[in-house]
N, C-alpha and C. Protein backbone atom coordinates (compact mmCIF):
# COMPACT_ATOMS: atom_id res chain seq x y z
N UNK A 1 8.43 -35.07 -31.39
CA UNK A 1 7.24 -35.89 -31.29
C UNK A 1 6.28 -35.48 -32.40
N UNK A 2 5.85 -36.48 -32.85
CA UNK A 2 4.92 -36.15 -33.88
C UNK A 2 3.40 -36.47 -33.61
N UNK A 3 2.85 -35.07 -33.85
CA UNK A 3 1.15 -35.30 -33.27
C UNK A 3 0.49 -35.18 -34.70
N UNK A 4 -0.71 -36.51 -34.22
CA UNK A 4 -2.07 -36.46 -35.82
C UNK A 4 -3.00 -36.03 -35.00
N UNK A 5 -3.99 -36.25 -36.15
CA UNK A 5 -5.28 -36.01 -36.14
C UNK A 5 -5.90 -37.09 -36.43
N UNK A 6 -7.24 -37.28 -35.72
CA UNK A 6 -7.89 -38.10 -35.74
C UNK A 6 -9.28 -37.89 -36.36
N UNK A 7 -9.71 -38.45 -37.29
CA UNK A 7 -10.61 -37.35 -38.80
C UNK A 7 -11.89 -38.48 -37.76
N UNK A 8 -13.01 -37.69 -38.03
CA UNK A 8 -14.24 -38.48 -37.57
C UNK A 8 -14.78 -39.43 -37.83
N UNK A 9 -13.83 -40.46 -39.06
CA UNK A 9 -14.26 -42.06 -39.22
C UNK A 9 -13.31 -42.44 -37.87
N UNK A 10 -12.10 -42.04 -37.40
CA UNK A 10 -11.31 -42.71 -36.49
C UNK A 10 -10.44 -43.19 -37.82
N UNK A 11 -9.85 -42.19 -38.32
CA UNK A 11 -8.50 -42.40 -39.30
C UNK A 11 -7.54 -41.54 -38.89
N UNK A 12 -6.43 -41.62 -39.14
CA UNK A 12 -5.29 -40.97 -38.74
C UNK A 12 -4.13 -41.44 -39.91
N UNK A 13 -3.82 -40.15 -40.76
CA UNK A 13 -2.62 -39.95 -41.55
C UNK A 13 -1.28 -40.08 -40.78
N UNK A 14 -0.43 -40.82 -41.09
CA UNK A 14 0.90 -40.51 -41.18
C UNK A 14 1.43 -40.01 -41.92
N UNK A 15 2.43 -39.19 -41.55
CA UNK A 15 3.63 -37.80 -42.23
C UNK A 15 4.56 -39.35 -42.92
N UNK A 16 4.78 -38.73 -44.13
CA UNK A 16 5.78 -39.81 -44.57
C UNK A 16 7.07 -40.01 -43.66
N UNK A 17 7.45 -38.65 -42.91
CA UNK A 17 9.22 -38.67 -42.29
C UNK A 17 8.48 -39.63 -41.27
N UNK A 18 7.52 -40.00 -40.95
CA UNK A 18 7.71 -40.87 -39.91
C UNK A 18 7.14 -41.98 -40.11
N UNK A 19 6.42 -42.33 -41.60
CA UNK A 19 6.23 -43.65 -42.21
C UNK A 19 7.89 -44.21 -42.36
N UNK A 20 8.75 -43.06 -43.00
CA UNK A 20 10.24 -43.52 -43.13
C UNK A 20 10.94 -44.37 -41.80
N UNK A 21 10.91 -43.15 -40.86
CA UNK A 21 11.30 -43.49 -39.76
C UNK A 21 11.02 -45.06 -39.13
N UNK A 22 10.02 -45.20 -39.29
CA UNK A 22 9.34 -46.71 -38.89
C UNK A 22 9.94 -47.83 -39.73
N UNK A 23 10.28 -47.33 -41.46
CA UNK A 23 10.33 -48.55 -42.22
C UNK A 23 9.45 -49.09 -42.79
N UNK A 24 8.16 -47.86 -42.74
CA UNK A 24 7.09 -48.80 -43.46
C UNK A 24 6.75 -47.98 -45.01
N UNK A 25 6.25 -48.78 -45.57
CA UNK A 25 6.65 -48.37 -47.26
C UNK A 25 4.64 -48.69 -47.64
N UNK A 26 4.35 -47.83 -48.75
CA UNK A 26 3.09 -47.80 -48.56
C UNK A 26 2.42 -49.44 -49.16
N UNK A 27 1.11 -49.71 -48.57
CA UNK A 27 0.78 -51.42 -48.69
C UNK A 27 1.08 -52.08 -47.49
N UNK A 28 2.11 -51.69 -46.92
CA UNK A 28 2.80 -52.35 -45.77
C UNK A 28 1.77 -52.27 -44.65
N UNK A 29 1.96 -52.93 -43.16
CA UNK A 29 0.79 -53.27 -42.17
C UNK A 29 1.71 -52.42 -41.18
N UNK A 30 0.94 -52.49 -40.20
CA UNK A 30 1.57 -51.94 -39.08
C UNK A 30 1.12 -52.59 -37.84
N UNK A 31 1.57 -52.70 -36.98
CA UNK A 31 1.70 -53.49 -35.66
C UNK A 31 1.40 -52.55 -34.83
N UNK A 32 0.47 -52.86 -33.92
CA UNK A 32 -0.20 -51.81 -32.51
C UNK A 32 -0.14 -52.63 -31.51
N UNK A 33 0.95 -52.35 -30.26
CA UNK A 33 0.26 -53.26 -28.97
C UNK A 33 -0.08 -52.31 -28.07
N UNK A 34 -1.28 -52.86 -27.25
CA UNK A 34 -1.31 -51.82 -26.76
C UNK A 34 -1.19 -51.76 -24.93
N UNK A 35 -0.82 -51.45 -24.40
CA UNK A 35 -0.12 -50.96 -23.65
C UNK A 35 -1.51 -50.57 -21.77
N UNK A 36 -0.42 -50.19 -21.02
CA UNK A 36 -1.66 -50.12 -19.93
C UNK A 36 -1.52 -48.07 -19.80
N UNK A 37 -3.06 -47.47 -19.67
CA UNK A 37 -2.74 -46.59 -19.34
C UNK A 37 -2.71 -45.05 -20.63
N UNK A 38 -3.27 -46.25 -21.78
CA UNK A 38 -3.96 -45.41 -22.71
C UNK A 38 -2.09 -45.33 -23.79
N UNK A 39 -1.34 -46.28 -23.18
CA UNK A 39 -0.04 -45.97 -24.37
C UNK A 39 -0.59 -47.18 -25.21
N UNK A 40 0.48 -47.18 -26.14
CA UNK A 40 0.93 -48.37 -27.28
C UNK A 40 2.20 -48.26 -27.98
N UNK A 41 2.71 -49.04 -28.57
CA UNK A 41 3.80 -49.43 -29.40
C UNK A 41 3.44 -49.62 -30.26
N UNK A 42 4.03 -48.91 -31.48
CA UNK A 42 3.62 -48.82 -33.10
C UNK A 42 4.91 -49.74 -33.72
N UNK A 43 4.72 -50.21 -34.66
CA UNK A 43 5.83 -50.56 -35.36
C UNK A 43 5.41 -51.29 -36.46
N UNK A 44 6.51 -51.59 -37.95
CA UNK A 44 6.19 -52.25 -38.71
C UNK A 44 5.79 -53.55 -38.71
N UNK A 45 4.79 -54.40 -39.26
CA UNK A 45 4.47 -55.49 -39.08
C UNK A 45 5.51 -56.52 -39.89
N UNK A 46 6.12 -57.32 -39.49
CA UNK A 46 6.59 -58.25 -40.43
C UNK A 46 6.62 -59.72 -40.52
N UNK A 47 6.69 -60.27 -41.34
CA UNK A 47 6.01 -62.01 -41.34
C UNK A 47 6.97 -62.28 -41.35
N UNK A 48 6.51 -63.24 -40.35
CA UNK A 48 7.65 -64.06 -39.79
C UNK A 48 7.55 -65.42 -40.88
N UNK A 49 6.80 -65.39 -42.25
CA UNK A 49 7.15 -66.25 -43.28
C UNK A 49 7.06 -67.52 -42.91
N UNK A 50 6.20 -68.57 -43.89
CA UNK A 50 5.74 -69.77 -43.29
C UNK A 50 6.82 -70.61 -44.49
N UNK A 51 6.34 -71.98 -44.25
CA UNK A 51 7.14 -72.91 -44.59
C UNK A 51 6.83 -73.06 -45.94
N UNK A 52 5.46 -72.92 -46.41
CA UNK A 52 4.88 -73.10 -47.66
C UNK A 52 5.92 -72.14 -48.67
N UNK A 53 5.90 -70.88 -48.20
CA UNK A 53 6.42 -69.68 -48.69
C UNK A 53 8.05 -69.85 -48.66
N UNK A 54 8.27 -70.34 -47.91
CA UNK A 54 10.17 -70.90 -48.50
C UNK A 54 9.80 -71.98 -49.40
N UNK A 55 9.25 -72.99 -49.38
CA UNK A 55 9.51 -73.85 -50.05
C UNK A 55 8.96 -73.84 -51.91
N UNK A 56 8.32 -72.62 -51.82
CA UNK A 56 8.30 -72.44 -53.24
C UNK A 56 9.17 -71.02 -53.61
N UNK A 57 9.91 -70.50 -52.64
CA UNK A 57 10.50 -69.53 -53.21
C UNK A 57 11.41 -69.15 -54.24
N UNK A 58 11.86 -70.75 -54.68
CA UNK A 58 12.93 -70.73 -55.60
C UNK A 58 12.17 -71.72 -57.13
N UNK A 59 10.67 -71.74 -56.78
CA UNK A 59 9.98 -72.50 -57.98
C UNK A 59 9.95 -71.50 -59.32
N UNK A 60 9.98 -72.49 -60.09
CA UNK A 60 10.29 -72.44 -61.53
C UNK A 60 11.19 -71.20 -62.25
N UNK A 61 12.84 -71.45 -61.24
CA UNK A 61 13.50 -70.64 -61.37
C UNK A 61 15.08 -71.84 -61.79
N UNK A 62 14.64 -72.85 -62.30
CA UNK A 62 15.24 -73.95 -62.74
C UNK A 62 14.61 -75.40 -63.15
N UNK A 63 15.33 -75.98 -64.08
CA UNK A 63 14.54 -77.28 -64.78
C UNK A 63 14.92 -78.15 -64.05
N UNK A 64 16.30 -77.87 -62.83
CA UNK A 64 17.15 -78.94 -62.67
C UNK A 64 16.16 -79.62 -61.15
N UNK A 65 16.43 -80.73 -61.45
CA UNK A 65 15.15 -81.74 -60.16
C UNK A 65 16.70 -82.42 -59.63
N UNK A 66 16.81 -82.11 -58.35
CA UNK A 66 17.71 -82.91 -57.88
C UNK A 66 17.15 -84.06 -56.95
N UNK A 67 17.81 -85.32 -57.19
CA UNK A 67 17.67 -86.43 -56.01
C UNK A 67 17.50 -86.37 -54.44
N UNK A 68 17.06 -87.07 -53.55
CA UNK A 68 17.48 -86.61 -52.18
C UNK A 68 18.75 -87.07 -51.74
N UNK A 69 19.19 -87.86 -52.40
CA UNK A 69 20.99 -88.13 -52.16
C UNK A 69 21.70 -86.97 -52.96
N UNK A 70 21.75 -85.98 -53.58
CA UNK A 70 21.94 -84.96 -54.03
C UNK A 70 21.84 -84.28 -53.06
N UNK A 71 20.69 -83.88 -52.83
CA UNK A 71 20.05 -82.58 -51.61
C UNK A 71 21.09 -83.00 -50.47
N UNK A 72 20.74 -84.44 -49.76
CA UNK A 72 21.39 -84.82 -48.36
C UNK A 72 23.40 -84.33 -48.35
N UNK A 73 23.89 -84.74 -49.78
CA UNK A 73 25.25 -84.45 -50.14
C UNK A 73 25.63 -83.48 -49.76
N UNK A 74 24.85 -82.47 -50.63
CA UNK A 74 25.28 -80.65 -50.65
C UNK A 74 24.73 -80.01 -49.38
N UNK A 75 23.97 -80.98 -48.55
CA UNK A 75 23.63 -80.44 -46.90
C UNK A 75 24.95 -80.83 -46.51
N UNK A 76 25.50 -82.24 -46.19
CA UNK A 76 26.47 -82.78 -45.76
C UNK A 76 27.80 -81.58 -45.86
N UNK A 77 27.96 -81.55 -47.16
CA UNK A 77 29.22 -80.93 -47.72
C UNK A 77 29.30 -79.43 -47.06
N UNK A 78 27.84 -78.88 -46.92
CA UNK A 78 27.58 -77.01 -46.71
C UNK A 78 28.31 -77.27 -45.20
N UNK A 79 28.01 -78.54 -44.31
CA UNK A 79 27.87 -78.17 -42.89
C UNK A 79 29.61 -78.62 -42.67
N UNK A 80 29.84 -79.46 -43.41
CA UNK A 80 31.19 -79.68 -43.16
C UNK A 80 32.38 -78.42 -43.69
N UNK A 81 31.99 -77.39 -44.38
CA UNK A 81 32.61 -76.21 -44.59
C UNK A 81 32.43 -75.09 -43.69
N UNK A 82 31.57 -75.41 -42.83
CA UNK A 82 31.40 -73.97 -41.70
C UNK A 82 32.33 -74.82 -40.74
N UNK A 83 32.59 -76.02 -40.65
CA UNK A 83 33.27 -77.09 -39.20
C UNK A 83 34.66 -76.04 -39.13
């Protein structure tokens, strides 16, 4: 078990072996719920990523503009190869 300290703004360092442990890398957020009875659950925060953010994820990483009879095709074709 790993015990902090709590500095008199109400800050508390984490030991890197247990920033590791968690998965969280520095910049990163962290997730607190908290619990009945004075506990909580710590864990890394992670985004669950919006639609905006896929849909430019692959911008200006090609010139090529495809049609939507293009797009609808290579949907068609992807789903008929997992059948």
């Amino acid at each position: 078990m790993a015990t902090l300290t709590v500095t008199a703004r109400g800050q508390v360092t984490f030991r890197k072996d247990v920033l590791q442990h968690l998965g969280i890398k520095p910049g990163e957020k962290i997730e607190l719920d908290l619990l009945p009875n004075g506990r909580g659950i710590l864990k890394a925060a992670r985004s669950a990523g919006t639609i905006e953010s896929f849909v430019g994820l692959l911008a200006n990483r090609t010139k090529k503009v495809a049609t939507i009879e293009e797009i609808n095709e290579a949907t068609e074709q992807g789903w008929a190869d997992n059948e």
